[in-house]
Protein backbone atom coordinates (compact mmCIF):
# COMPACT_ATOMS: atom_id res chain seq x y z
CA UNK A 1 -0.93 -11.14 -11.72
CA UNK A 2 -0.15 -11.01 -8.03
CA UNK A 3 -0.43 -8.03 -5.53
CA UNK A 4 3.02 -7.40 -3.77
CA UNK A 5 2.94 -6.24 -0.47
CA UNK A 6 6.65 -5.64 -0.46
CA UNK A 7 6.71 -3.45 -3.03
CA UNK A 8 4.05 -1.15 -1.75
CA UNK A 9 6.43 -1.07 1.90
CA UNK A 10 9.25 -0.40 -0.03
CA UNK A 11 7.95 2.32 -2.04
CA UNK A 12 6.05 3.92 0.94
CA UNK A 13 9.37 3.60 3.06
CA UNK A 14 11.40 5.35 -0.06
CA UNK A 15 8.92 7.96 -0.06
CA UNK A 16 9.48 8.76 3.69
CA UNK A 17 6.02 7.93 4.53
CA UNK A 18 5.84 6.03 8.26
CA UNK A 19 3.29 3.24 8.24
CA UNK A 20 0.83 4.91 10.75
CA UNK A 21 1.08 8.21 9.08
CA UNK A 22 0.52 6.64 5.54
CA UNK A 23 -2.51 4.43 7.50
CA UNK A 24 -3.87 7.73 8.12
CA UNK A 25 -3.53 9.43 4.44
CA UNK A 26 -5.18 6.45 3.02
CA UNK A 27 -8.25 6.17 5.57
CA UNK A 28 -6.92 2.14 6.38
CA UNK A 29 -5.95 1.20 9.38
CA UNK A 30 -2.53 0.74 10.61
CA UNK A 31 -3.20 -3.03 11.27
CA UNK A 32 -4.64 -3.57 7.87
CA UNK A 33 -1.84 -2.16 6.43
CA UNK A 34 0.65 -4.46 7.75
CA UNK A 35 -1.50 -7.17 7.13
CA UNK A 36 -1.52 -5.90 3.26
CA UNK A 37 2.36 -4.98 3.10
CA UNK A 38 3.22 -8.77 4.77
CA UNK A 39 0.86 -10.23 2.21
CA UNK A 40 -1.55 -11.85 4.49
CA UNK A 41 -4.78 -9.93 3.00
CA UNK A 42 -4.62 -8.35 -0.17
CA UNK A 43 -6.40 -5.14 -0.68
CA UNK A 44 -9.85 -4.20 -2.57
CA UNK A 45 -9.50 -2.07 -5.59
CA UNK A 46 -10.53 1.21 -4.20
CA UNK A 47 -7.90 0.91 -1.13
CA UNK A 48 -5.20 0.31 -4.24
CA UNK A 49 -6.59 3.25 -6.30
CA UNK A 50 -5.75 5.52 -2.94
CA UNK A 51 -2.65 4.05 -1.96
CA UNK A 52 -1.84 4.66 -6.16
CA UNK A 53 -2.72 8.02 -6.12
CA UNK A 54 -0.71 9.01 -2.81
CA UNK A 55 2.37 7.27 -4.05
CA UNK A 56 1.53 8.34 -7.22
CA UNK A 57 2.17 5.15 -8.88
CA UNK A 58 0.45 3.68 -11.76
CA UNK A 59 -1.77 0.40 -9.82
CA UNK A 60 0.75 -2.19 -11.91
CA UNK A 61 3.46 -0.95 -9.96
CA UNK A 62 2.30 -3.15 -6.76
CA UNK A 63 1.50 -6.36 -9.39
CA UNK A 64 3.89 -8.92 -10.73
């Protein structure tokens, strides 16, 4: 199982969020989001338990 950057910026950009907004909600910053939503870092399991719970997706949503 992979972690998919793409589908975490597609579901935050369906939800409305903007990236530095949703940088904020989660406590990560703007810079290390990109870097997680263009899949050049891939982030530690309690960043993907927060960004879960604020898009309220299950954490195998962002895995293929």
């Amino acid at each position: 199982m992979q972690f998919r950057g793409s589908i975490l910026k597609k579901t935050r950009e369906e939800q409305g969020h903007k990236q530095y907004f949703f940088a904020r909600l989660t406590g990560i910053s703007q810079s290390h989001l990109s870097k997680i939503e263009n899949g050049k870092t891939v982030p530690t399991l309690p960043e993907l338990i927060i960004i879960s719970n604020i898009l309220e997706r299950q954490l195998g949503h962002f895995v293929c």
